[in-house]
Protein backbone atom coordinates (compact mmCIF):
# COMPACT_ATOMS: atom_id res chain seq x y z
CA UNK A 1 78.68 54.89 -0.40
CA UNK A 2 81.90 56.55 0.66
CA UNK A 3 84.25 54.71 -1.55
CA UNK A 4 82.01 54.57 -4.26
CA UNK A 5 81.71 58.21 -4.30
CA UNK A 6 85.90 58.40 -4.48
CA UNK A 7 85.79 56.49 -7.70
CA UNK A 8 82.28 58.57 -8.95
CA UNK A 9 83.85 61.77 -7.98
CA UNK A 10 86.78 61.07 -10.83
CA UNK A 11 84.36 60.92 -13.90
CA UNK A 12 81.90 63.89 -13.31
CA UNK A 13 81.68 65.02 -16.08
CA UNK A 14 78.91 67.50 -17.82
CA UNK A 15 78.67 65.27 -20.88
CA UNK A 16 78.64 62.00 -18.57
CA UNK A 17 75.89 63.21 -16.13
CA UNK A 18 73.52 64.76 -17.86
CA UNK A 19 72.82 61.47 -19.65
CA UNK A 20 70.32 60.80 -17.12
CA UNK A 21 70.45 64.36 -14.41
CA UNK A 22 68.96 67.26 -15.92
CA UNK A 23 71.42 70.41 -16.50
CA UNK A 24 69.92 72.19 -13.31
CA UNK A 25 70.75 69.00 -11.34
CA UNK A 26 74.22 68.77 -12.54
CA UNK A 27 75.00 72.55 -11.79
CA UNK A 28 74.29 71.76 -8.08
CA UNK A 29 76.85 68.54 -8.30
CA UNK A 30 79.11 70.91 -10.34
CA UNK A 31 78.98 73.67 -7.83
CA UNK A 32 80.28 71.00 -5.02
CA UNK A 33 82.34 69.08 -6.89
CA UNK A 34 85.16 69.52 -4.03
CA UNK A 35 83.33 68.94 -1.25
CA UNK A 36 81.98 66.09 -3.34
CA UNK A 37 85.41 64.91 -4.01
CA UNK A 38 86.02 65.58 -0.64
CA UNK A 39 83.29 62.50 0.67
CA UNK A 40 85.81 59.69 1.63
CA UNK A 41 88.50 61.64 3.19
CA UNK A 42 86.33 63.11 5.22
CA UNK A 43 84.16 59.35 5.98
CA UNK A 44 81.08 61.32 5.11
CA UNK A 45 78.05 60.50 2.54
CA UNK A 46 76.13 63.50 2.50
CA UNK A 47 77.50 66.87 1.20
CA UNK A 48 75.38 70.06 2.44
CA UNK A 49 73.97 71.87 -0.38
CA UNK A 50 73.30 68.61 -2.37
CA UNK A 51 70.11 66.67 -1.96
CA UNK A 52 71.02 62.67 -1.08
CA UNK A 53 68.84 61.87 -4.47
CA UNK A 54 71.52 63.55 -6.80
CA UNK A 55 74.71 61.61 -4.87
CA UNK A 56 72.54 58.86 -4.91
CA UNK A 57 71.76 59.18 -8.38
CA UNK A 58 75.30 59.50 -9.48
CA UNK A 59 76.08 56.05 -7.89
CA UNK A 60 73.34 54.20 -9.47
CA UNK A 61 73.83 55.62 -12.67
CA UNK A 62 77.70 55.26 -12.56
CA UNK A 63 78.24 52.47 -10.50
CA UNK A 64 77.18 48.56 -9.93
CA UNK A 65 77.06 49.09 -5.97
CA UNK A 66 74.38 47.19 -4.52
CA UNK A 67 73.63 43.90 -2.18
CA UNK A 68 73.84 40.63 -2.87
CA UNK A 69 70.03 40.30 -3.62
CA UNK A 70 70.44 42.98 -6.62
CA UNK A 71 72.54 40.24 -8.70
CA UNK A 72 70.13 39.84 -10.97
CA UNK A 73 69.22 43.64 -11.51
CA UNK A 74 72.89 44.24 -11.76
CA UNK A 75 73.27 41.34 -14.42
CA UNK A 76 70.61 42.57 -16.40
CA UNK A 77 72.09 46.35 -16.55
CA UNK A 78 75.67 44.34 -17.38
CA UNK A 79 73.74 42.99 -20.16
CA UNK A 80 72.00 46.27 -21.66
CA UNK A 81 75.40 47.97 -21.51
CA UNK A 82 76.92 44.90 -23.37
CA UNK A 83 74.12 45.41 -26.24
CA UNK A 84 75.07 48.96 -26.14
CA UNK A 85 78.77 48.15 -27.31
CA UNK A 86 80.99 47.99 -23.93
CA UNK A 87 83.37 45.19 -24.38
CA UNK A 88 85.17 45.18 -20.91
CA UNK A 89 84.01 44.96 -17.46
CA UNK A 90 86.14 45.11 -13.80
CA UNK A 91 84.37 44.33 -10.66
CA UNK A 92 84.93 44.01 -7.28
CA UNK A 93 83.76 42.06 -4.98
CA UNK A 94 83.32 43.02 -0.89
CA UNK A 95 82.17 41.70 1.99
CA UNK A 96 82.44 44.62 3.74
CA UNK A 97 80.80 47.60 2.69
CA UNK A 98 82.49 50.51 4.80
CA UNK A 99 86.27 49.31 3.56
């Protein structure tokens, strides 16, 4: 979760998040955003102040992190954002999770 929040932290954005966080919920993420942005320098994946279900919900709403057994869920979400209009895609790939 650690280097997925480095790459989340870069794109919070009001108009971004509140596509599926309410504005309450984002004002909490807003009002850490530097201890958020803070996460992998420090190794940590919890910020005080901020429930684990809103950094949780930024990475699954702005990331395809997951196991090897969520292939097909993360296919399927690939797929619904391709209907939606995105035309380019960059993964990747690690067999190491805390890198």
């Amino acid at each position: 979760m650690k280097q997925t929040m480095a790459w989340v932290s870069r794109i919070i954005r009001r108009w971004v998040i509140t596509t599926f966080m309410s504005d309450e919920e984002y004002d909490v993420i807003e009002a850490h955003k530097k201890k958020i942005y803070q996460m992998p320098v420090l190794n940590t994946s919890s910020v005080s102040g901020v429930p684990d279900s809103l950094l949780e919900k930024l990475v699954d709403h702005l990331t395809l992190t997951g196991h090897v057994s969520e292939v097909d869920h993360k296919i399927e979400h690939l797929l619904e954002l391709k209907e939606s209009g995105l035309t380019d895609v960059a993964l990747e790939l690690r067999s190491d999770q805390q890198l």
